[in-house]
PDB file of N, CA and C in Angstrom:
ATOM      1  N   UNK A   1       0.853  -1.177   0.000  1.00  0.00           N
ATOM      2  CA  UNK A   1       0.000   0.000   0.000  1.00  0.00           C
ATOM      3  C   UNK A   1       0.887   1.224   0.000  1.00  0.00           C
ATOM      4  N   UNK A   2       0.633   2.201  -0.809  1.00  0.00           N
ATOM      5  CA  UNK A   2       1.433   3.087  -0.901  1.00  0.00           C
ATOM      6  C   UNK A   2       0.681   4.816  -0.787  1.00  0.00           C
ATOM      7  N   UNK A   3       0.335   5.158   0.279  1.00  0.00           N
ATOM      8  CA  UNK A   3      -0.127   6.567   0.180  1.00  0.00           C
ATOM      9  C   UNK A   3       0.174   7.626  -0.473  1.00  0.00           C
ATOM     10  N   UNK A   4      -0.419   8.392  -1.394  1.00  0.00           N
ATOM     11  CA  UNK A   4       0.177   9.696  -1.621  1.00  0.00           C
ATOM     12  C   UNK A   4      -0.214  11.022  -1.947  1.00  0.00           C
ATOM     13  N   UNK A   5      -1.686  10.627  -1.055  1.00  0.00           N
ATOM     14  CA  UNK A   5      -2.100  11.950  -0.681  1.00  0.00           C
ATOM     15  C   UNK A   5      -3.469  11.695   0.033  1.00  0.00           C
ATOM     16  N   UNK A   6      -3.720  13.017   0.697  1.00  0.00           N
ATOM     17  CA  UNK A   6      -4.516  12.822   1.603  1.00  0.00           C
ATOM     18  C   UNK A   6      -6.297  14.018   1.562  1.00  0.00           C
ATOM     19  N   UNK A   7      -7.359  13.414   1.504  1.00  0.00           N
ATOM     20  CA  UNK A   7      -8.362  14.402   0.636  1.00  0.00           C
ATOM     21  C   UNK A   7      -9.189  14.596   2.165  1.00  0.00           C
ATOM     22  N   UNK A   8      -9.553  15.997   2.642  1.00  0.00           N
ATOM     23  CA  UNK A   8      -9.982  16.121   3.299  1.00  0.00           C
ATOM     24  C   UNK A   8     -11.513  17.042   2.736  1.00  0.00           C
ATOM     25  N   UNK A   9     -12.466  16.499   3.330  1.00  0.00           N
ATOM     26  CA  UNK A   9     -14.043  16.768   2.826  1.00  0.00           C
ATOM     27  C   UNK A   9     -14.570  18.085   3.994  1.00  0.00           C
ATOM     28  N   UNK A  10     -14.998  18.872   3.602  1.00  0.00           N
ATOM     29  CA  UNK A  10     -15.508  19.608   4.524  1.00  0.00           C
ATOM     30  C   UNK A  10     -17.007  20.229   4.728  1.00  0.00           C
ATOM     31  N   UNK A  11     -17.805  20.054   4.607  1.00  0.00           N
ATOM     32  CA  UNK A  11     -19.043  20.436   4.661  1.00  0.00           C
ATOM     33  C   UNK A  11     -19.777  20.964   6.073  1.00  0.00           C
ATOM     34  N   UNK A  12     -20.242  22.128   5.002  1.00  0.00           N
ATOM     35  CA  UNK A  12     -20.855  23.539   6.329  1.00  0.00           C
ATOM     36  C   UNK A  12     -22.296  23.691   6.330  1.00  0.00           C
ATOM     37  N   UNK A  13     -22.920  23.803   7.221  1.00  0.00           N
ATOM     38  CA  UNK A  13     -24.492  24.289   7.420  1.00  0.00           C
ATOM     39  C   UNK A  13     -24.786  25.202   6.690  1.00  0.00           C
ATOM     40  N   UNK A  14     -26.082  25.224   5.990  1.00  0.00           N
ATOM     41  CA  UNK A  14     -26.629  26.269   5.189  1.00  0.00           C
ATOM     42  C   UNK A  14     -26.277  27.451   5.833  1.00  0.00           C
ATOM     43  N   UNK A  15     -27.047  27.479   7.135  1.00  0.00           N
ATOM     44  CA  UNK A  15     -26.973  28.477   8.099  1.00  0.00           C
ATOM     45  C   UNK A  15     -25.403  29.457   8.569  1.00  0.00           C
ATOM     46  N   UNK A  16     -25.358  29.616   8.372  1.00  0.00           N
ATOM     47  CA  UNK A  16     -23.520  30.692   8.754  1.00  0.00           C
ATOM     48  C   UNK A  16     -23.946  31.005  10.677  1.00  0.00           C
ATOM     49  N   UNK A  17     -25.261  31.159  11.142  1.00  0.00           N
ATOM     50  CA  UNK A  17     -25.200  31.215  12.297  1.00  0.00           C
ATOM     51  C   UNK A  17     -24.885  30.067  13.202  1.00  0.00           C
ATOM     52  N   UNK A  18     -25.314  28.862  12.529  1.00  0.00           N
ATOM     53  CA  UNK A  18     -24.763  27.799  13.180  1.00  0.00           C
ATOM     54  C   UNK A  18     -23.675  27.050  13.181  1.00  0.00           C
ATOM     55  N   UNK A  19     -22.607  27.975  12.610  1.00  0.00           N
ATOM     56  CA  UNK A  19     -20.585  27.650  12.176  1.00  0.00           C
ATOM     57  C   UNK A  19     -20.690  26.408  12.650  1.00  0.00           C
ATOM     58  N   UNK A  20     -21.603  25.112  11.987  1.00  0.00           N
ATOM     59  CA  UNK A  20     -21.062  23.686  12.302  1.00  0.00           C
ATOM     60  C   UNK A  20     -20.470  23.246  11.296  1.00  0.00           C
ATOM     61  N   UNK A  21     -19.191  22.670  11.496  1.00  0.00           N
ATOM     62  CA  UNK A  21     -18.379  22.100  10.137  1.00  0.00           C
ATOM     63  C   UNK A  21     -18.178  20.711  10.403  1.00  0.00           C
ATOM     64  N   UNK A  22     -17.828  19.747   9.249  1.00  0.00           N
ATOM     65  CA  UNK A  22     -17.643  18.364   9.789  1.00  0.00           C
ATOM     66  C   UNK A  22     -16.823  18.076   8.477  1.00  0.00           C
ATOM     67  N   UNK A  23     -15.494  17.148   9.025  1.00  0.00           N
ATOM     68  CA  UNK A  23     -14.250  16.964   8.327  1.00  0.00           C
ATOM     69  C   UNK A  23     -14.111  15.252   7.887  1.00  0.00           C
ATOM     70  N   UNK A  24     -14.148  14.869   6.918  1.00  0.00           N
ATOM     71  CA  UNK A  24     -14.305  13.510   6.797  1.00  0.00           C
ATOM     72  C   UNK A  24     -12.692  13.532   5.721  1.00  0.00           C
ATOM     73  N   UNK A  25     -11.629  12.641   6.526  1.00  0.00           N
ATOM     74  CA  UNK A  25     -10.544  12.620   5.448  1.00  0.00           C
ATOM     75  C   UNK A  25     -10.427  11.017   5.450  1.00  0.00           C
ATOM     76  N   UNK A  26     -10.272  11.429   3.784  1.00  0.00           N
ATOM     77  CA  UNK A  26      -9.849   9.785   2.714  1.00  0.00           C
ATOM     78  C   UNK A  26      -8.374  10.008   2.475  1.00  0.00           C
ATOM     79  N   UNK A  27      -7.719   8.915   2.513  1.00  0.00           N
ATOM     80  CA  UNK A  27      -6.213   8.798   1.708  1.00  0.00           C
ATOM     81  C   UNK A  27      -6.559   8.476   0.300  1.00  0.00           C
ATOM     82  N   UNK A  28      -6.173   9.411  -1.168  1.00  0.00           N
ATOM     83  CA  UNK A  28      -6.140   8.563  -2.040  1.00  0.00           C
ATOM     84  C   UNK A  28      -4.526   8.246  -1.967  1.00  0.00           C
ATOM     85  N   UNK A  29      -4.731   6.404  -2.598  1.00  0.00           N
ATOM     86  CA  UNK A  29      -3.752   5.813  -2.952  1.00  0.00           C
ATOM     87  C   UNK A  29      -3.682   4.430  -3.622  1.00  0.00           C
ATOM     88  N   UNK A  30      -2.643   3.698  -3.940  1.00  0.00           N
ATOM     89  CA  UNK A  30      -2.620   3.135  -4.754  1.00  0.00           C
ATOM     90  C   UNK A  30      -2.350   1.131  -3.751  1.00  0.00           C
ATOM     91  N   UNK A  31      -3.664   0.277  -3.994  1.00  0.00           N
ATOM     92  CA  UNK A  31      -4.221  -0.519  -3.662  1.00  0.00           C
ATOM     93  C   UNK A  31      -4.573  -2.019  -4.408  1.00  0.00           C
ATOM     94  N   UNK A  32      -4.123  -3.046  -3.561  1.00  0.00           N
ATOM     95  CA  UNK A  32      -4.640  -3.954  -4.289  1.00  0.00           C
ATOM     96  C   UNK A  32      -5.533  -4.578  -4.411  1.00  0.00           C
ATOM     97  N   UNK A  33      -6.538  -4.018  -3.443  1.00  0.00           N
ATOM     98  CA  UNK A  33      -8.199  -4.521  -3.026  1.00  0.00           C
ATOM     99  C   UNK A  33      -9.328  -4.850  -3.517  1.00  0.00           C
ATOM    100  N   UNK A  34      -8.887  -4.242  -4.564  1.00  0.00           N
ATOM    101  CA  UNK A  34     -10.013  -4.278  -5.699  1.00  0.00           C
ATOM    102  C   UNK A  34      -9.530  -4.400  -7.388  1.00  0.00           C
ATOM    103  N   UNK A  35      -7.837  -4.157  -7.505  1.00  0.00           N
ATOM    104  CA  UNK A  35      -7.105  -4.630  -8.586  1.00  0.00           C
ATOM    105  C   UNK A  35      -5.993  -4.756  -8.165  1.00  0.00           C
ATOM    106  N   UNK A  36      -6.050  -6.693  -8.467  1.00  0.00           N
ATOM    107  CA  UNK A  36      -4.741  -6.883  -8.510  1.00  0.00           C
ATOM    108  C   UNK A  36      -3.182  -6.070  -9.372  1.00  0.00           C
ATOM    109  N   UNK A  37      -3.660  -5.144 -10.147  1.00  0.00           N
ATOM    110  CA  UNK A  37      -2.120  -4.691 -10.628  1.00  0.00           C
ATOM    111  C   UNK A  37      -2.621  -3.079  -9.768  1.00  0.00           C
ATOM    112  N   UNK A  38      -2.606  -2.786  -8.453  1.00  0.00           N
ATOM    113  CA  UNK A  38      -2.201  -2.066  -7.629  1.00  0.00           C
ATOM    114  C   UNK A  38      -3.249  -0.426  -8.062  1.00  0.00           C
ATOM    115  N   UNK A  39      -4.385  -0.399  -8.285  1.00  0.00           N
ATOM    116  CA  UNK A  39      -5.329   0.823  -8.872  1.00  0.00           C
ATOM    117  C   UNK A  39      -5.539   1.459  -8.017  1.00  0.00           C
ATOM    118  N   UNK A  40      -6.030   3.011  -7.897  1.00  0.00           N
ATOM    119  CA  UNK A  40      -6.892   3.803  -7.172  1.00  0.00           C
ATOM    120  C   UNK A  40      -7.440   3.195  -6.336  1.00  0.00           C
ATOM    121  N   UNK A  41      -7.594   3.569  -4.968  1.00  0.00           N
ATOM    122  CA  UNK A  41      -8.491   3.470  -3.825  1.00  0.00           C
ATOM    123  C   UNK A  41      -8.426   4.889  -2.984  1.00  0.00           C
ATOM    124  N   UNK A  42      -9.414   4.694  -2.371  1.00  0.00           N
ATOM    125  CA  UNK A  42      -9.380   6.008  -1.440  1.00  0.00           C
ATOM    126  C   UNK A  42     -10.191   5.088   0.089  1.00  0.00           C
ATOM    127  N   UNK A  43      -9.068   5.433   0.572  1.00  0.00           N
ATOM    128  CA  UNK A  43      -9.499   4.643   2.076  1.00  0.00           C
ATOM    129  C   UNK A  43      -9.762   5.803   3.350  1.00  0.00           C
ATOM    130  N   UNK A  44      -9.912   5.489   4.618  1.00  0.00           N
ATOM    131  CA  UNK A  44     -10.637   5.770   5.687  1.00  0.00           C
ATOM    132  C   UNK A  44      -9.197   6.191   6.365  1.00  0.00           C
ATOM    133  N   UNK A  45      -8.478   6.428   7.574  1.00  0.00           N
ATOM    134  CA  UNK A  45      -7.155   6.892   8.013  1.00  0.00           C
ATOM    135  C   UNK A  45      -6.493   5.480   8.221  1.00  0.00           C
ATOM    136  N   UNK A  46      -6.944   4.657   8.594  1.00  0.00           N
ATOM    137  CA  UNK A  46      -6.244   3.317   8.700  1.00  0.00           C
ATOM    138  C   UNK A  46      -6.442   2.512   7.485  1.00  0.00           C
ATOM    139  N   UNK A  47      -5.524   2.994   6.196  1.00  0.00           N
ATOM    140  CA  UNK A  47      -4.946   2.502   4.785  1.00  0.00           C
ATOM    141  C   UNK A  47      -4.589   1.291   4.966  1.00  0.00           C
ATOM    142  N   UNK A  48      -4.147   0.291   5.849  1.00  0.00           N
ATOM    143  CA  UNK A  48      -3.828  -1.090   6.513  1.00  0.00           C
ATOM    144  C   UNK A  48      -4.941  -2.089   6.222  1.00  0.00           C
ATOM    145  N   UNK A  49      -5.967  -1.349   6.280  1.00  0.00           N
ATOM    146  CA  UNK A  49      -7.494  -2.387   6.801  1.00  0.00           C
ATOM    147  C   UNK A  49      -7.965  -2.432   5.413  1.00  0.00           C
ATOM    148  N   UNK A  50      -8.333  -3.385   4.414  1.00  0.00           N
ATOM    149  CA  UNK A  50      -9.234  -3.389   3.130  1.00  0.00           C
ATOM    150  C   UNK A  50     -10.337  -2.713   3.808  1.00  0.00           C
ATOM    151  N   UNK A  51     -11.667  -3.167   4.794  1.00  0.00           N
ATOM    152  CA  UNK A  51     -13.003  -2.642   5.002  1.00  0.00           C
ATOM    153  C   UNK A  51     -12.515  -0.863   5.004  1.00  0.00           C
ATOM    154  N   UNK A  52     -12.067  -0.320   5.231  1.00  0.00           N
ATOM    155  CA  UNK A  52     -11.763   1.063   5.721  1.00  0.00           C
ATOM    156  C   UNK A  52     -11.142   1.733   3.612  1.00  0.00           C
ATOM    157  N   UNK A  53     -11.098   0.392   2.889  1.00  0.00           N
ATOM    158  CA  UNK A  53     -11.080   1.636   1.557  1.00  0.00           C
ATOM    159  C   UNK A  53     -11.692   1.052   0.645  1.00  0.00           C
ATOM    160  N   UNK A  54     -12.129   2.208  -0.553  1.00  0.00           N
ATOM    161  CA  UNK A  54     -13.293   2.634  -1.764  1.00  0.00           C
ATOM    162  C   UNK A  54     -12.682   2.359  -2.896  1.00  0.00           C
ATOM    163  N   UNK A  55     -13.557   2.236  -3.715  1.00  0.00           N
ATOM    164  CA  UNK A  55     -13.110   2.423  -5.218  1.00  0.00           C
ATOM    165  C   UNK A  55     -13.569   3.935  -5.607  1.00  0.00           C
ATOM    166  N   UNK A  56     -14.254   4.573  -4.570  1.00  0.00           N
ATOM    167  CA  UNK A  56     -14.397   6.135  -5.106  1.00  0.00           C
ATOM    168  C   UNK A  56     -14.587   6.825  -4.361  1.00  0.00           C
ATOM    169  N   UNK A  57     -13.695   8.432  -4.459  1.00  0.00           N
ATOM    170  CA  UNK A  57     -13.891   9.138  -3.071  1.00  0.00           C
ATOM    171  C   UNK A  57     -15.642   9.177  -2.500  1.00  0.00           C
ATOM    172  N   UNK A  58     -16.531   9.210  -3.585  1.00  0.00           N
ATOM    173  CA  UNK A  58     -17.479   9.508  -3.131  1.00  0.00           C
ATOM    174  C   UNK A  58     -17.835   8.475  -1.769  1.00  0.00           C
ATOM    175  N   UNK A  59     -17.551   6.750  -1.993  1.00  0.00           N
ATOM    176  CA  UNK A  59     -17.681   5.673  -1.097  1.00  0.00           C
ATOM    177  C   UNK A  59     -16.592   6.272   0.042  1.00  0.00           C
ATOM    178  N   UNK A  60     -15.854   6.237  -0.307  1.00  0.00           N
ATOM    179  CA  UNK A  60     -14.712   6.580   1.272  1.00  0.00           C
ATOM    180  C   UNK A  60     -15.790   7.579   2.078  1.00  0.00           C
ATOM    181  N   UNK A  61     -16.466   9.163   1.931  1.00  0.00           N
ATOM    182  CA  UNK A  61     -16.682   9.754   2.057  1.00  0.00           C
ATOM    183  C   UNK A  61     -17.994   9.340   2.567  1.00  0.00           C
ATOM    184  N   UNK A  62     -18.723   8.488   2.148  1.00  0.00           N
ATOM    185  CA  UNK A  62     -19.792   8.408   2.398  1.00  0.00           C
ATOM    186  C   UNK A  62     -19.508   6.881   3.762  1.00  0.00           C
ATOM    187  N   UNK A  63     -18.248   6.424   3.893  1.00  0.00           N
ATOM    188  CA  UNK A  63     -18.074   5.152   4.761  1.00  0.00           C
ATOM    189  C   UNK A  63     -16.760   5.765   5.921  1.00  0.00           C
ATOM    190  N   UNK A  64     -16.593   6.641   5.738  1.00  0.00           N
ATOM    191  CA  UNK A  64     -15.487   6.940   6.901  1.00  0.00           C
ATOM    192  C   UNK A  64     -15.798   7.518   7.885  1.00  0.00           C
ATOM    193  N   UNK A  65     -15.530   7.713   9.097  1.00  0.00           N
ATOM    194  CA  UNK A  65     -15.658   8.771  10.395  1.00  0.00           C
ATOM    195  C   UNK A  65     -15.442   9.982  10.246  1.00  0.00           C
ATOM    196  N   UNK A  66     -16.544  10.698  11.033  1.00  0.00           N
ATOM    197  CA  UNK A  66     -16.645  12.620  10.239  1.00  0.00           C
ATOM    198  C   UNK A  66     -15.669  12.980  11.979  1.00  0.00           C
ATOM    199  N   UNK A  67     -14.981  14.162  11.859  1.00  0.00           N
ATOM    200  CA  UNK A  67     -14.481  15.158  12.986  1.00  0.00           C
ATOM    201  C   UNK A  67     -15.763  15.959  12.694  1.00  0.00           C
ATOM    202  N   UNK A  68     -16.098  16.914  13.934  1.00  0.00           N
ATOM    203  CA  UNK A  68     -16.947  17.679  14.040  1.00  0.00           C
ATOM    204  C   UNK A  68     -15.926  18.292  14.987  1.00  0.00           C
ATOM    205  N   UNK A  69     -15.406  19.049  15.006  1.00  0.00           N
ATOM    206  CA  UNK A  69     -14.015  20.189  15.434  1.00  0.00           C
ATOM    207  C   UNK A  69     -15.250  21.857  16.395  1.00  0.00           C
ATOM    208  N   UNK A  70     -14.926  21.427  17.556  1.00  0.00           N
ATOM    209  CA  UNK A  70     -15.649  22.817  17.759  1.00  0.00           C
ATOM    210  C   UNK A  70     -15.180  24.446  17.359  1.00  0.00           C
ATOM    211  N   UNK A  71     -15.754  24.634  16.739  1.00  0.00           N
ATOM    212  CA  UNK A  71     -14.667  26.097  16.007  1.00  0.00           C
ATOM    213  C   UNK A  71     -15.368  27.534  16.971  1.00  0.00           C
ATOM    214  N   UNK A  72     -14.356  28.367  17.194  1.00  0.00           N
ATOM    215  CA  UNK A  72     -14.882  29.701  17.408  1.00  0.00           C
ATOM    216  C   UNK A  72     -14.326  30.880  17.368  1.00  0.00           C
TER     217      UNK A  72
END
């Protein structure tokens, strides 16, 4: 498994009064999980584990753990 870069998702409340943000980061990198000659994946922070990576950021994104960071 070879990392080489790291995609961090950020999505904000309609609202601007309610400054809630939530941070969901995928590693894209290069995987044999789903092709044997080593293709695209985008996994969850622990790149180690097959269950934890995607064949598309959208799946990582939609299967990984969000931060919710209190901001002020």
């Amino acid at each position: 498994l070879d990392s080489s870069s790291y995609v961090a998702t950020v999505a904000k409340s309609k609202s601007l009064d309610e400054r809630k943000i939530v941070v969901i980061f995928c590693a894209k990198t290069s995987c044999n999980y789903f092709d044997p000659e080593y293709g695209t994946c985008y996994c969850c922070p622990d790149i180690n584990r097959e269950e934890n990576c995607h064949l598309t950021l959208q799946e990582c994104r939609a299967n990984c753990a969000t931060c919710k960071p209190k901001c002020s």
